[in-house]
Each structure stands twice: as C-alpha cells, then as structure tokens.
Protein backbone atom coordinates (compact mmCIF):
# COMPACT_ATOMS: atom_id res chain seq x y z
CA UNK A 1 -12.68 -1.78 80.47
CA UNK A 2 -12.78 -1.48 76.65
CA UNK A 3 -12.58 1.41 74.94
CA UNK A 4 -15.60 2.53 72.96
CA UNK A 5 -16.38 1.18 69.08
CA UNK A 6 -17.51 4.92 68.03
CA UNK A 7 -14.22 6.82 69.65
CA UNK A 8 -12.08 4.46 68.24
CA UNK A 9 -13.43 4.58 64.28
CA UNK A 10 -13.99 8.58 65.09
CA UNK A 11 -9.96 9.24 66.03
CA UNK A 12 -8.22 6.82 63.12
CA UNK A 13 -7.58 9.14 60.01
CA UNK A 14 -9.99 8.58 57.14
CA UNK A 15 -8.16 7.57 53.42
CA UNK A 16 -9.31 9.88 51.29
CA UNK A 17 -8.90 8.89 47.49
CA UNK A 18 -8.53 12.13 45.79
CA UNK A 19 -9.79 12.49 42.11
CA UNK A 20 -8.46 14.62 39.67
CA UNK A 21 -10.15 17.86 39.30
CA UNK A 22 -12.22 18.70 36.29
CA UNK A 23 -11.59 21.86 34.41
CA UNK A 24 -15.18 22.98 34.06
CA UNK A 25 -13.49 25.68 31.05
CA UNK A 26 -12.84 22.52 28.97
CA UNK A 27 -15.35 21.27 27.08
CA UNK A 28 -14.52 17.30 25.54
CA UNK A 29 -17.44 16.40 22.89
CA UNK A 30 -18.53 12.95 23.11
CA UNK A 31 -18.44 12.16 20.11
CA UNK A 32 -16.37 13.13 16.89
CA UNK A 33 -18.16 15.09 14.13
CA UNK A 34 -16.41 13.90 10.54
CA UNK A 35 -14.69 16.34 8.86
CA UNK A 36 -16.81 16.45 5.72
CA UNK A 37 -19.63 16.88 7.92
CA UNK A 38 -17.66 19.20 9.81
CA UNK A 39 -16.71 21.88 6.89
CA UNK A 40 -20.71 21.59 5.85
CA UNK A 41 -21.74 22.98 9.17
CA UNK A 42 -19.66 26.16 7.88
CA UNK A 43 -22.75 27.51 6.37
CA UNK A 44 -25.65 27.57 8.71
CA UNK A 45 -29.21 27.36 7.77
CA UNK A 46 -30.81 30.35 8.49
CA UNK A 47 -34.50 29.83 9.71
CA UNK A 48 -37.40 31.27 6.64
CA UNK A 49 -40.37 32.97 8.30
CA UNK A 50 -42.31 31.99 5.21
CA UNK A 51 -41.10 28.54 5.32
CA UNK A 52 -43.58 25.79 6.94
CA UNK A 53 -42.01 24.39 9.92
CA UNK A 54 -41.03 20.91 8.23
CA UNK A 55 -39.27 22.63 5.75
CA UNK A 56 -37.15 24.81 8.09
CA UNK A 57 -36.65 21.70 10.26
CA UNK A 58 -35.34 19.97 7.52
CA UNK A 59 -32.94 22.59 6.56
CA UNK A 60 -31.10 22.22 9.71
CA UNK A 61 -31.40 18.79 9.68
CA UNK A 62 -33.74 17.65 12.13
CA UNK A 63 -36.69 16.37 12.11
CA UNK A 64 -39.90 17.19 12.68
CA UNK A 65 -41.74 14.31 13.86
CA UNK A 66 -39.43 11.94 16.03
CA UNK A 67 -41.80 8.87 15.02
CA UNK A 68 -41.85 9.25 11.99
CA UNK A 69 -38.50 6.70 11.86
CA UNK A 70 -40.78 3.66 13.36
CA UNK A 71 -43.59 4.04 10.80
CA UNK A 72 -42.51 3.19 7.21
CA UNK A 73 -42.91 6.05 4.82
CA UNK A 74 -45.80 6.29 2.47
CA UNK A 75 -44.32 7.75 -0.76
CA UNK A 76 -40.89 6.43 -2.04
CA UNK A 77 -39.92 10.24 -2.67
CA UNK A 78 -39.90 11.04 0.90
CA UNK A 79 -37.06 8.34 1.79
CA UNK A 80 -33.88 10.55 2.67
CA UNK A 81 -30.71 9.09 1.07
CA UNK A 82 -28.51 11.11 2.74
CA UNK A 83 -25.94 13.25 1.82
CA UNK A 84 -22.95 12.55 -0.57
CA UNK A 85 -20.64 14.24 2.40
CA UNK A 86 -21.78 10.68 4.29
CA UNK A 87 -19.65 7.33 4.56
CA UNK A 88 -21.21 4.70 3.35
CA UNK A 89 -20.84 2.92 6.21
CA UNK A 90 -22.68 5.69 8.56
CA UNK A 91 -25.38 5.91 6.09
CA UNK A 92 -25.96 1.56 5.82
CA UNK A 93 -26.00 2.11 10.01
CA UNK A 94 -29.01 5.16 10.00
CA UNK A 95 -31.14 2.67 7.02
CA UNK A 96 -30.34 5.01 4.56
CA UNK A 97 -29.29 4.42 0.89
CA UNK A 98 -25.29 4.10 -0.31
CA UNK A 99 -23.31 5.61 -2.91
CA UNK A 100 -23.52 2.14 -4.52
CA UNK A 101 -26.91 1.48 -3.79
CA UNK A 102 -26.26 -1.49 -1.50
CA UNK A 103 -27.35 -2.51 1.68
CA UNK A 104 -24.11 -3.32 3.91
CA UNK A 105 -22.84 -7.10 3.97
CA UNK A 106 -24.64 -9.59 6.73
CA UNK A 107 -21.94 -10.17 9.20
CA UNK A 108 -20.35 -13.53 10.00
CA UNK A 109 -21.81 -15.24 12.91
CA UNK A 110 -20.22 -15.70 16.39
CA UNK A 111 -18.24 -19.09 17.46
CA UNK A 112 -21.47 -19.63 19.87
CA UNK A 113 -23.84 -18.60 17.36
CA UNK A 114 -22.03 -21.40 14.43
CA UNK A 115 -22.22 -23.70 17.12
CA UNK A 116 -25.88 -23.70 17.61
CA UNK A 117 -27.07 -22.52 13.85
CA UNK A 118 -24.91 -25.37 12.81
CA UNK A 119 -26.90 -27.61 15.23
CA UNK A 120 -30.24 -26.55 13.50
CA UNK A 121 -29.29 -26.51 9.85
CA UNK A 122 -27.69 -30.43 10.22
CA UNK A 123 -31.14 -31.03 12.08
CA UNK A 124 -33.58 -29.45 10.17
CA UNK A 125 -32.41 -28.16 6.70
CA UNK A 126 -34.51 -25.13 5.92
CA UNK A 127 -37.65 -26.44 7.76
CA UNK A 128 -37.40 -23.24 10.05
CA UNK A 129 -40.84 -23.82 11.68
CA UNK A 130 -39.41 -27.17 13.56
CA UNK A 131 -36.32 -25.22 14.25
CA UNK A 132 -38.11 -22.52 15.87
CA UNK A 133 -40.33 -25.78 18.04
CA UNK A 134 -37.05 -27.17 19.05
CA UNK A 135 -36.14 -25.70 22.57
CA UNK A 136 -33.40 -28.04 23.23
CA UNK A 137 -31.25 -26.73 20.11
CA UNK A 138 -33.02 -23.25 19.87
CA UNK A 139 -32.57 -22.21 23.72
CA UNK A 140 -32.81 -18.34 22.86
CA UNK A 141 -36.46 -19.11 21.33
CA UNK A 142 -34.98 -17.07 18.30
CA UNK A 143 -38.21 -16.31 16.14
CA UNK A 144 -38.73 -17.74 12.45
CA UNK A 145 -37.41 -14.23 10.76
CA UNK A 146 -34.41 -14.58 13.51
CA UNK A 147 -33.52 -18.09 11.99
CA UNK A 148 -34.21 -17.44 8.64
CA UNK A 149 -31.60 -14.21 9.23
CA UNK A 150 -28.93 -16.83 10.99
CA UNK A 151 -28.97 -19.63 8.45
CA UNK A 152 -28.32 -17.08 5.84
CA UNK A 153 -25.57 -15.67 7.42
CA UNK A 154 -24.57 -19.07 8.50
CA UNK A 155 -24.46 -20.27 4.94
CA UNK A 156 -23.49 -16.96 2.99
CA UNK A 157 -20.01 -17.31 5.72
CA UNK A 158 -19.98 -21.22 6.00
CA UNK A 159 -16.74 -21.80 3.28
CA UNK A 160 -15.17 -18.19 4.16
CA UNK A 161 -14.21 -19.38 7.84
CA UNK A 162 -10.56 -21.24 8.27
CA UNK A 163 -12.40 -22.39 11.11
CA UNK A 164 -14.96 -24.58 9.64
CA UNK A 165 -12.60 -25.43 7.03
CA UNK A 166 -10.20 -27.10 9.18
CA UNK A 167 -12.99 -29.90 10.09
C-alpha cells in the first residue's frame, strides 16, 4: 500500500527563506528633511499660554483646521506664501506662491496623451464641447476643463518636441 499524503509532506524539510533582521535601534526617516528647513528647526517654537490656539499652531507650523486646504480662503491676506527657506519647486507642488511669483510650467504631454489630444484638436479645433461628446476619440470621458488643460499643454509643447517635428 501507499504511504500516507500527510506523513509524507510532514517528514520532507521545510525551505525556510530567511530575511534579514531589522535593527529595531535604527531609526531610517522616510523621507529627507532639506537642509534649510533642517537648520530652521534649530529654534523651536515654544507654545504661549496667552496665545489663541491658531496662533500657537501656526508657530509650529501646523495647522489648525485640516479642511481648511479644500475650501478657498476668504481674505487674500490669509494665503500663506511660504517661507523664503522653501524651493520653489516644493512651494509650486503645496499651491503656494514662488520667489518669482510664478506658477510652475504645464508639463509636456505623454506619447499616448499627443496621440489622442492630437486626434481632437485636428477634429475639432477649440470646439471643446464636441470634443468632450466624442467617445470614440475621447475614451477617458476627460471633462471640458480636462481638455481645455490638454490642448493647452498640447499646443504650448507642440513645436518644442523633436518628435512632432520629425513629421
């Protein structure tokens, strides 16, 4: 007679993969604090008992009402720029104002995104309401903001790319 399915899994030897062991004395952040940022965080905030809350929330840099970023600000004065010790290019990623008061750059458009933007434009012209109709050359159902983003990007690049140029 055979020999039994369970004996014979229970008495071959198991591969064990071994992992390497965590040190759980060494802490890795992460992410990377900039050193600007860094040297600022010298000097901490200390909290002021006869401070309102906001105000010693914003002191050590947090804020005080995590919705606050959905709902658009009422007063102009209340829109943080940021600090100087920023990049620009952190401070165009949180919405917040650069050093040279632009916005950052659109950027260019993917090789599948040309493809079917191209489509459109050669289609339609600016007539983004029969773009955004046109399921057969719009398959994403990108909205009419969406489109009106794309073409721009599609045109503001269209001359820059070796790619189209070479057509």
């Amino acid at each position: 007679m055979g020999r039994s399915r369970r004996k014979y899994k229970q008495s071959r030897t198991k591969v064990r993969v071994g992992l390497p062991k965590k040190n759980p004395r060494l802490f890795k952040p992460s992410f990377s604090v900039p050193p600007k940022l860094l040297r600022t965080l010298a000097e901490e905030p200390q909290w002021d008992d006869q401070g309102t809350v906001n105000s010693n929330y914003s002191s050590f840099g947090v804020l005080s009402d995590p919705n606050s970023l959905t709902e658009p600000s009422p007063d102009p004065q209340t829109f943080d720029s940021g600090s100087d010790l920023e990049e620009d290019d952190l401070k165009s990623a949180l919405g917040k104002k650069r050093r040279d008061g632009r916005s950052a750059p659109p950027q260019p458009l993917t090789a599948m995104q040309r493809i079917h933007i191209s489509r459109l434009v050669d289609k339609y012209g600016n007539d983004y309401q029969s773009m955004l109709m046109d399921i057969k050359l719009n398959p994403m159902q990108h909205s009419i903001g969406t489109l009106q983003k794309l073409c721009m990007r599609y045109h503001i690049y269209q001359n820059k790319n070796p790619l189209l140029k070479a057509k």
